[in-house]
N, C-alpha and C. Protein backbone atom coordinates (compact mmCIF):
# COMPACT_ATOMS: atom_id res chain seq x y z
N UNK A 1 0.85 -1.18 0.00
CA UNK A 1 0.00 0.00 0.00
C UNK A 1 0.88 1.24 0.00
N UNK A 2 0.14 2.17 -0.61
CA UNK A 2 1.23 3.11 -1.12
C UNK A 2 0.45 4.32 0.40
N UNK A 3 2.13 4.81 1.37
CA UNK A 3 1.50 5.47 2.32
C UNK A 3 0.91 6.71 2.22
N UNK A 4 1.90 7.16 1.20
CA UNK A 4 1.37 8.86 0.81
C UNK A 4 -0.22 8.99 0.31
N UNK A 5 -0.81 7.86 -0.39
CA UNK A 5 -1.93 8.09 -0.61
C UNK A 5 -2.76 8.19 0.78
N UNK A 6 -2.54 7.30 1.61
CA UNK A 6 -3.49 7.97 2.73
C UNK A 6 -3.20 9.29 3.52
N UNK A 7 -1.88 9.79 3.74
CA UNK A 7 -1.66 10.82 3.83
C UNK A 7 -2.18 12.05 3.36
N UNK A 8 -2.33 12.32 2.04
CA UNK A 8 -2.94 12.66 1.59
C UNK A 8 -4.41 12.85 1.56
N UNK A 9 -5.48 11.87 1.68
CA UNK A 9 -6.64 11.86 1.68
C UNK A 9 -7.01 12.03 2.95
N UNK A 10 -6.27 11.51 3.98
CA UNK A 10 -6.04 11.81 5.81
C UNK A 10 -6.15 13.27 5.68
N UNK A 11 -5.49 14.00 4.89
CA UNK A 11 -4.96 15.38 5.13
C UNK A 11 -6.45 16.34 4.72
N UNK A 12 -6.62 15.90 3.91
CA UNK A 12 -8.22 16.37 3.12
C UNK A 12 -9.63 16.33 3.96
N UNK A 13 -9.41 15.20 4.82
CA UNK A 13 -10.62 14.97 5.55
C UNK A 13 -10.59 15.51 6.74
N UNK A 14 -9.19 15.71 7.75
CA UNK A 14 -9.32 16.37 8.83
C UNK A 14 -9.28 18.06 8.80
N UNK A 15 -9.62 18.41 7.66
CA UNK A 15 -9.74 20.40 7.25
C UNK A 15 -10.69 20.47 8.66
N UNK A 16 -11.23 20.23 9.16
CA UNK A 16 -12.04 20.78 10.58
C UNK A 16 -10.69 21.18 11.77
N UNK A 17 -9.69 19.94 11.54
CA UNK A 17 -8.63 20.15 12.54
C UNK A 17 -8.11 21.74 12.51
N UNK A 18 -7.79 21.82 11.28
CA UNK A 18 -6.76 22.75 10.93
C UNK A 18 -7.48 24.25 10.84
N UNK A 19 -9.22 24.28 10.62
CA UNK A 19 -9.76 25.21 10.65
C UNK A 19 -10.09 25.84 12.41
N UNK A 20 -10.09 25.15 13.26
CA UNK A 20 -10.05 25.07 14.53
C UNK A 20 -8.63 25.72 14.61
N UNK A 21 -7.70 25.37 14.37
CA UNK A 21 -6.13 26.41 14.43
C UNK A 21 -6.40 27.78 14.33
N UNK A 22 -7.13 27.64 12.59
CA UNK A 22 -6.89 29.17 12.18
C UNK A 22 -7.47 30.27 12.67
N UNK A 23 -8.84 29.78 13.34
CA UNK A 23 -10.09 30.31 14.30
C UNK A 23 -9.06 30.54 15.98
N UNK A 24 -8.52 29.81 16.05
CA UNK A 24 -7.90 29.97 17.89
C UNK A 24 -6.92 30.77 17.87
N UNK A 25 -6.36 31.01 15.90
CA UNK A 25 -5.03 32.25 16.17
C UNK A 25 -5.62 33.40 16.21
N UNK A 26 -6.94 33.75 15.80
CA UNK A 26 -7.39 35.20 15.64
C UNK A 26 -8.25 35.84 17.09
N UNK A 27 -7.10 36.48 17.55
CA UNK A 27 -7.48 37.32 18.79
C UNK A 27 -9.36 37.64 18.86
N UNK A 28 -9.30 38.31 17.29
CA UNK A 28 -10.83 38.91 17.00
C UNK A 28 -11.78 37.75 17.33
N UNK A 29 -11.56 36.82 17.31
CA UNK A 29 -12.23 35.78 16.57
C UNK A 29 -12.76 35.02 18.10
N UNK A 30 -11.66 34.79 19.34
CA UNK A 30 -11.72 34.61 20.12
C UNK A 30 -12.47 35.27 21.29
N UNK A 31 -12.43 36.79 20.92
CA UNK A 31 -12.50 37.52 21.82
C UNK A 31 -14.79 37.80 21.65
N UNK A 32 -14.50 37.19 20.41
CA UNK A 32 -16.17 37.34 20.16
C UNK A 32 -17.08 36.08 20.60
N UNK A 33 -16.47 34.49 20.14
CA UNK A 33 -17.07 33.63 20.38
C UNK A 33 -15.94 33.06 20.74
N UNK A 34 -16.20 31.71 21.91
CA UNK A 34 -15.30 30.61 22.58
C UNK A 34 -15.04 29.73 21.38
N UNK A 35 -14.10 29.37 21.58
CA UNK A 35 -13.25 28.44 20.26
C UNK A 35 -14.07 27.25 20.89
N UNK A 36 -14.29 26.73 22.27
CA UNK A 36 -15.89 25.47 22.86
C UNK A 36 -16.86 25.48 22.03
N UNK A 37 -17.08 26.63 21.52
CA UNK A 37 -18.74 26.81 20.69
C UNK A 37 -18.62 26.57 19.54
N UNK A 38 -17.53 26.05 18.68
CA UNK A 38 -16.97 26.05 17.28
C UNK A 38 -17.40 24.18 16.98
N UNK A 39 -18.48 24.17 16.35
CA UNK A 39 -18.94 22.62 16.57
C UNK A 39 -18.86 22.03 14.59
N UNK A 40 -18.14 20.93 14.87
CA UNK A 40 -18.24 20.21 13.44
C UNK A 40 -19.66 19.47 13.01
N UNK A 41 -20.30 19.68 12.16
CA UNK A 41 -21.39 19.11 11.49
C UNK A 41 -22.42 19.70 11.82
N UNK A 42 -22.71 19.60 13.54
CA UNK A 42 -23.93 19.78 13.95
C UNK A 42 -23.73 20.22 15.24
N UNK A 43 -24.27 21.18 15.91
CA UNK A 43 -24.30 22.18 17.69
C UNK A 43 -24.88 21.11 18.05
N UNK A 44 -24.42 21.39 19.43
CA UNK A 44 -24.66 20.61 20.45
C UNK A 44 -26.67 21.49 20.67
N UNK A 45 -26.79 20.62 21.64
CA UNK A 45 -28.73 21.31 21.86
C UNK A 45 -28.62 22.50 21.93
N UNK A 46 -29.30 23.12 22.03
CA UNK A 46 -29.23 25.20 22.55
C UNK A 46 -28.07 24.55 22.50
N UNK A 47 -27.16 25.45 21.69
CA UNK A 47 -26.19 26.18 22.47
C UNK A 47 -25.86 27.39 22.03
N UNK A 48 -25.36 28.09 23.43
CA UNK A 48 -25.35 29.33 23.80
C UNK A 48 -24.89 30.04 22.69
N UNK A 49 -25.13 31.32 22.22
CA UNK A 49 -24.96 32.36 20.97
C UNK A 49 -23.76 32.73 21.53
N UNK A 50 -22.76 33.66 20.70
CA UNK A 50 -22.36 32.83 19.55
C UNK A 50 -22.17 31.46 18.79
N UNK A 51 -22.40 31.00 17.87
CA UNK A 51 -21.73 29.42 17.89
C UNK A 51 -21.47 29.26 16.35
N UNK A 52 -20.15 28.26 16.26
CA UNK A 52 -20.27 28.07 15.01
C UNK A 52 -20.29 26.48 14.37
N UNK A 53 -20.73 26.22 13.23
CA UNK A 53 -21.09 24.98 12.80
C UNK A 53 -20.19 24.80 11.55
N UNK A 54 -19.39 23.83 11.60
CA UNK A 54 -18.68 23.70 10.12
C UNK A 54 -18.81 22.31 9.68
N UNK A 55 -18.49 22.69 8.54
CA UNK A 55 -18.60 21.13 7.59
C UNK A 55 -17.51 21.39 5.99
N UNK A 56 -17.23 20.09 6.02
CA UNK A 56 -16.37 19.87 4.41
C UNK A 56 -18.03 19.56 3.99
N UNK A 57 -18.02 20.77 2.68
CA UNK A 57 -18.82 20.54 2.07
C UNK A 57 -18.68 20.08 0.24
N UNK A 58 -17.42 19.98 0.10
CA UNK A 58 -16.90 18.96 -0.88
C UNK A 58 -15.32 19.02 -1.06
N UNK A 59 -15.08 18.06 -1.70
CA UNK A 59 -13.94 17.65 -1.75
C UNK A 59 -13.54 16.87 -3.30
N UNK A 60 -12.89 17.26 -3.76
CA UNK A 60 -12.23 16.99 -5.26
C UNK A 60 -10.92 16.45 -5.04
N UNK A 61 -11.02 14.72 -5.55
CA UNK A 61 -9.61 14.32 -5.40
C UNK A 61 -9.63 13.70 -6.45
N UNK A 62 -7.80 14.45 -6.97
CA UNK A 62 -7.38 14.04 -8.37
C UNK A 62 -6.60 13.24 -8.30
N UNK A 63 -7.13 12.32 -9.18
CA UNK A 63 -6.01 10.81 -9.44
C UNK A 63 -4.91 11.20 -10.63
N UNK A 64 -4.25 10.11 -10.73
CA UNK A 64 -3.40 9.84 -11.67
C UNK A 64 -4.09 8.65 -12.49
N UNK A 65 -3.66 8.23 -14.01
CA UNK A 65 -4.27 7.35 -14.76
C UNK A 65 -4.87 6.00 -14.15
N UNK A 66 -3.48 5.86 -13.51
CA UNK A 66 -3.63 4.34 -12.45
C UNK A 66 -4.13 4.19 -11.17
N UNK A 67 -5.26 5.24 -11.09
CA UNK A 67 -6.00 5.62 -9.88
C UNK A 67 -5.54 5.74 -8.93
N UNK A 68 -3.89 6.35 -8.73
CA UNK A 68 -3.51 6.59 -7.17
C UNK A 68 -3.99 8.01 -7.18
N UNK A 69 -4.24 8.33 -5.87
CA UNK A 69 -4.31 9.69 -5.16
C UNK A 69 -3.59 10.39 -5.71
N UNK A 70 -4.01 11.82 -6.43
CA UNK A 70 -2.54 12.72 -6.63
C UNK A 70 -1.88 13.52 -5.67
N UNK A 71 -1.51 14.82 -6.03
CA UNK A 71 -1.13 15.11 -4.46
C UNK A 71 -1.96 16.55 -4.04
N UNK A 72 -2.93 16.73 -4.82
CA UNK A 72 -3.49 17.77 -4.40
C UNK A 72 -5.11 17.93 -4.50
N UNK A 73 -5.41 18.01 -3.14
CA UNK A 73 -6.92 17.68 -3.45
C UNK A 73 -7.53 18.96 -3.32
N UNK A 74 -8.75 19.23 -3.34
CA UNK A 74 -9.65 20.41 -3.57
C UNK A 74 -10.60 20.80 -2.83
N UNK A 75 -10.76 21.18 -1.87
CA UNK A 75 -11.77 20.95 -0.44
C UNK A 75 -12.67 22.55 -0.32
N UNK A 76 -13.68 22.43 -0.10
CA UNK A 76 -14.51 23.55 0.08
C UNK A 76 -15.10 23.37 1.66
N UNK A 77 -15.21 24.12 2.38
CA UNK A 77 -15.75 23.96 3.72
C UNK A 77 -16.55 25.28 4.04
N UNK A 78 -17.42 24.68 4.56
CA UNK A 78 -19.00 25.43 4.74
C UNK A 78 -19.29 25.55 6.65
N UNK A 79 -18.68 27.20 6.26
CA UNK A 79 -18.85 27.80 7.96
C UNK A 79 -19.95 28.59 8.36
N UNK A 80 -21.08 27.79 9.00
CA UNK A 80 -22.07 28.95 9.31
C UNK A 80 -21.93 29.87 11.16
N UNK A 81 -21.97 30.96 10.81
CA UNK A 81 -22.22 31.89 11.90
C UNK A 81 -23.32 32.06 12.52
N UNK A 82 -23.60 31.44 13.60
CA UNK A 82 -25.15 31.79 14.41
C UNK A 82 -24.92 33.04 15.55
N UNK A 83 -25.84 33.85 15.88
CA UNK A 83 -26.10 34.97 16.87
C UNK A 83 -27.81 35.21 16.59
N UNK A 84 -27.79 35.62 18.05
CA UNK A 84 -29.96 35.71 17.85
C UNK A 84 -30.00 36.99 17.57
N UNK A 85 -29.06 37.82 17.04
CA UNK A 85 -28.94 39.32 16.49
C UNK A 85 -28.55 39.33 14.95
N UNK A 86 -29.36 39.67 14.34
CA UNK A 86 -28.89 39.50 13.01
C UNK A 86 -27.45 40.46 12.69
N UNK A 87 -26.76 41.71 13.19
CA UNK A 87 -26.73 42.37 13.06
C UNK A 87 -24.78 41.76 13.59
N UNK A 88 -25.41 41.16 14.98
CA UNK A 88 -24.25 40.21 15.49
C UNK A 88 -23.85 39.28 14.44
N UNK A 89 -24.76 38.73 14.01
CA UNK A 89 -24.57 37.32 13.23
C UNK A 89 -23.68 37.93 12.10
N UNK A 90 -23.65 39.14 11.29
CA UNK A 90 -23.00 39.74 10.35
C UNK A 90 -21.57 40.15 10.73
N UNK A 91 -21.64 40.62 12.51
CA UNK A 91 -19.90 40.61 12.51
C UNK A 91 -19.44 39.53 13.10
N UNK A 92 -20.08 38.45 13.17
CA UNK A 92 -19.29 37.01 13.58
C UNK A 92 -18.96 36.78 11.90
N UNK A 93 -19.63 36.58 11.25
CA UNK A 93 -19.26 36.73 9.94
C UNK A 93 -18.13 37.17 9.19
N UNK A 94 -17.78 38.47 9.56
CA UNK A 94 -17.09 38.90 8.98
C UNK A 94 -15.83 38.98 9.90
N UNK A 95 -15.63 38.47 11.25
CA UNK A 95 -14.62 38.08 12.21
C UNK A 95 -14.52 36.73 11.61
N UNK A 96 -14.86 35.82 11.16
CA UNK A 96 -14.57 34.88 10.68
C UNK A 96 -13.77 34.60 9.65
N UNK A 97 -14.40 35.52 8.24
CA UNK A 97 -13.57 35.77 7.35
C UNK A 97 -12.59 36.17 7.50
N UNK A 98 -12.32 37.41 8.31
CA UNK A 98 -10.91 38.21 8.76
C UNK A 98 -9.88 36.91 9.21
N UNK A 99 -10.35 36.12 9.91
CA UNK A 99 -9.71 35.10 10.67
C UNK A 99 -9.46 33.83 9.40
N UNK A 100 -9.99 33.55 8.08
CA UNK A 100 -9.92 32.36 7.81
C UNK A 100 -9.61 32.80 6.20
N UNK A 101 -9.59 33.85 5.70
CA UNK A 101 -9.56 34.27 4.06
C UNK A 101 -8.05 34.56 3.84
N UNK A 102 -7.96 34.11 3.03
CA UNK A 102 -5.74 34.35 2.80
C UNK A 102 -5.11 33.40 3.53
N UNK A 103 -5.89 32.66 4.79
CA UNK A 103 -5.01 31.64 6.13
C UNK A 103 -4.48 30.34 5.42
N UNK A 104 -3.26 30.36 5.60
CA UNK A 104 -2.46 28.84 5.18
C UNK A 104 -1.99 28.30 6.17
N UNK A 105 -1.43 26.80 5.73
CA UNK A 105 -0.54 26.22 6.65
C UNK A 105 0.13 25.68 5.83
N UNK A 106 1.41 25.33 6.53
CA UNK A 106 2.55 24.87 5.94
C UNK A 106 3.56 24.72 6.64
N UNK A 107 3.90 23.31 7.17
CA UNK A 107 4.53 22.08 7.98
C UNK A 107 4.43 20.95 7.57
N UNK A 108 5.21 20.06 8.47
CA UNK A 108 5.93 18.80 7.82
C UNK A 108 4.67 17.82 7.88
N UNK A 109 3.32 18.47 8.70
CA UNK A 109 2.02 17.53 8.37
C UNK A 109 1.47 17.97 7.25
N UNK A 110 1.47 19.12 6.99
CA UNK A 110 0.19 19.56 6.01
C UNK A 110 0.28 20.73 4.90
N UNK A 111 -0.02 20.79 3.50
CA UNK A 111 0.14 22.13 3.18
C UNK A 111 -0.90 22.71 2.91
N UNK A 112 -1.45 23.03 3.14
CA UNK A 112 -2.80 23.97 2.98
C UNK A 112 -2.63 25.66 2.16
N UNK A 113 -3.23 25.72 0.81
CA UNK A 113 -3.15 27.06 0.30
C UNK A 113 -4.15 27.84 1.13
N UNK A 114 -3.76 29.41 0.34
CA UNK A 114 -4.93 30.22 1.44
C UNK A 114 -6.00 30.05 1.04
N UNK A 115 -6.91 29.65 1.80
CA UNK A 115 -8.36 29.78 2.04
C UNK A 115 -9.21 30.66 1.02
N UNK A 116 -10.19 30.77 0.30
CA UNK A 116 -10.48 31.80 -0.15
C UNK A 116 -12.06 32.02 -0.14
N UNK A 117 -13.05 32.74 0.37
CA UNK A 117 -14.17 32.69 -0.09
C UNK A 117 -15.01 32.96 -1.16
N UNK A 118 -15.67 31.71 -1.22
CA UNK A 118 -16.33 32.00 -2.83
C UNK A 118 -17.89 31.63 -2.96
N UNK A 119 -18.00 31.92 -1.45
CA UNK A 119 -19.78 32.32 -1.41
C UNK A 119 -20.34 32.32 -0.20
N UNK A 120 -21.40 33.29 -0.21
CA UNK A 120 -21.81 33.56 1.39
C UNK A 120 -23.33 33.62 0.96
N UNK A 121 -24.14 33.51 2.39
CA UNK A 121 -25.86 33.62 2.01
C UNK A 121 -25.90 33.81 3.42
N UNK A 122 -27.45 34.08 3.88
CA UNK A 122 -27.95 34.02 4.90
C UNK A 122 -29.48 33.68 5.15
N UNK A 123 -29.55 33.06 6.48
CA UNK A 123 -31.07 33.18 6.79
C UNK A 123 -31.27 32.49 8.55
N UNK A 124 -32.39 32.51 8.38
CA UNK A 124 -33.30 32.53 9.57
C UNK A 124 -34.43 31.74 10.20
N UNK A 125 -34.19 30.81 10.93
CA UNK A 125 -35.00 30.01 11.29
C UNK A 125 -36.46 30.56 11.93
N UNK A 126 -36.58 31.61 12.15
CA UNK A 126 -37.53 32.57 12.22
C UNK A 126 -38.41 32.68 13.42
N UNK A 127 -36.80 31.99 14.45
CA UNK A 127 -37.29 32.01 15.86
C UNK A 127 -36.25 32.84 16.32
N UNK A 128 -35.52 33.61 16.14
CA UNK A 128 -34.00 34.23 16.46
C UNK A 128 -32.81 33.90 15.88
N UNK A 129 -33.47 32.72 15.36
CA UNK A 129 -31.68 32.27 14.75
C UNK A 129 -30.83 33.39 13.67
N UNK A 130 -30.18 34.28 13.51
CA UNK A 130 -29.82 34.54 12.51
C UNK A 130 -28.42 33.63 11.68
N UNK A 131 -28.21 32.87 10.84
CA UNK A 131 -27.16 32.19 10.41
C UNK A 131 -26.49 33.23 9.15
N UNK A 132 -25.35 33.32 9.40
CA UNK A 132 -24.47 33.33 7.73
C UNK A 132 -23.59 32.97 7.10
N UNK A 133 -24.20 32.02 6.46
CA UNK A 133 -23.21 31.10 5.88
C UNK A 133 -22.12 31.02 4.81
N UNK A 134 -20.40 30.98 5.47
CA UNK A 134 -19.43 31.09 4.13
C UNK A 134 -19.26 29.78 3.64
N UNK A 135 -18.56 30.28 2.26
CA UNK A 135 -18.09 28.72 1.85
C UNK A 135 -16.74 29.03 1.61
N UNK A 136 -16.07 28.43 1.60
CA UNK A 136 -14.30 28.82 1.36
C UNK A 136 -13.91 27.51 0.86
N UNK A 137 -12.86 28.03 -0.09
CA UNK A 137 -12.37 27.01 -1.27
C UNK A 137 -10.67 27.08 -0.42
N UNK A 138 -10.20 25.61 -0.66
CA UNK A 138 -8.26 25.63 -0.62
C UNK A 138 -7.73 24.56 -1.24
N UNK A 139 -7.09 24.22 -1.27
CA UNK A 139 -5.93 22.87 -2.09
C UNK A 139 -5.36 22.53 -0.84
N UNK A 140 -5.57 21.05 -0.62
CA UNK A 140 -4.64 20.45 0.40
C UNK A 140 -3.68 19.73 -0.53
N UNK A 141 -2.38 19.65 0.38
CA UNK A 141 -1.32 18.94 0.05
C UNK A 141 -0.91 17.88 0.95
């Protein structure tokens, strides 16, 4: 078994790890919502405003002819911002972006290009929830 291929696809699937980094380096980011409230897939019951919910919401992996893994895959991840203030919910938003747009990594685990966003929306469960949701594109290595 060839190891780099799981390395690789290892590297693609844990983007929650590494987005949890880029969120705990930004002072802003911290100082608005607890890096505790930063939940993968799905929030815990109530939980307390701020909070955030992320997910790989796709992932593009390029082979070579002979179907190994290549070395650079294509990952989009989908960060929604909750606050029962719509107004809040817009600068968790945009503390987010500040914190995650241009952000790389690059070490002997992982290379990650910068982040980039390439679509946002919003809405409202139409009990307080205000959500706004980014999507951000990167290339893992």
């Amino acid at each position: 078994m060839n190891n780099n291929k799981i390395i690789h696809m290892d590297n693609s699937l844990k983007i929650g790890k590494y987005l949890i980094k880029m969120l705990e380096h930004s002072t802003e980011f911290t100082n608005m919502c607890s890096i505790d409230r930063v939940y993968g897939l799905i929030s815990e019951q109530s939980p307390q405003y701020p909070f955030i919910v992320y997910s790989r919401s796709r992932l593009n992996v390029t082979y070579t002819k002979d179907l190994i893994y290549g070395k650079i895959n294509n990952v989009e991840i989908t960060v929604d911002c909750h606050h029962n203030s719509y107004t809040k919910s817009v600068e968790l938003a945009n503390v987010v972006r500040a914190a995650l747009e241009g952000c790389y990594v690059n070490n002997d685990e992982v290379h990650i290009e910068p982040m980039r966003l390439i679509q946002c929306q919003e809405f409202t469960d139409g009990n307080g929830d205000f959500c706004q949701v980014l999507v951000f594109s990167t290339s893992i290595q």
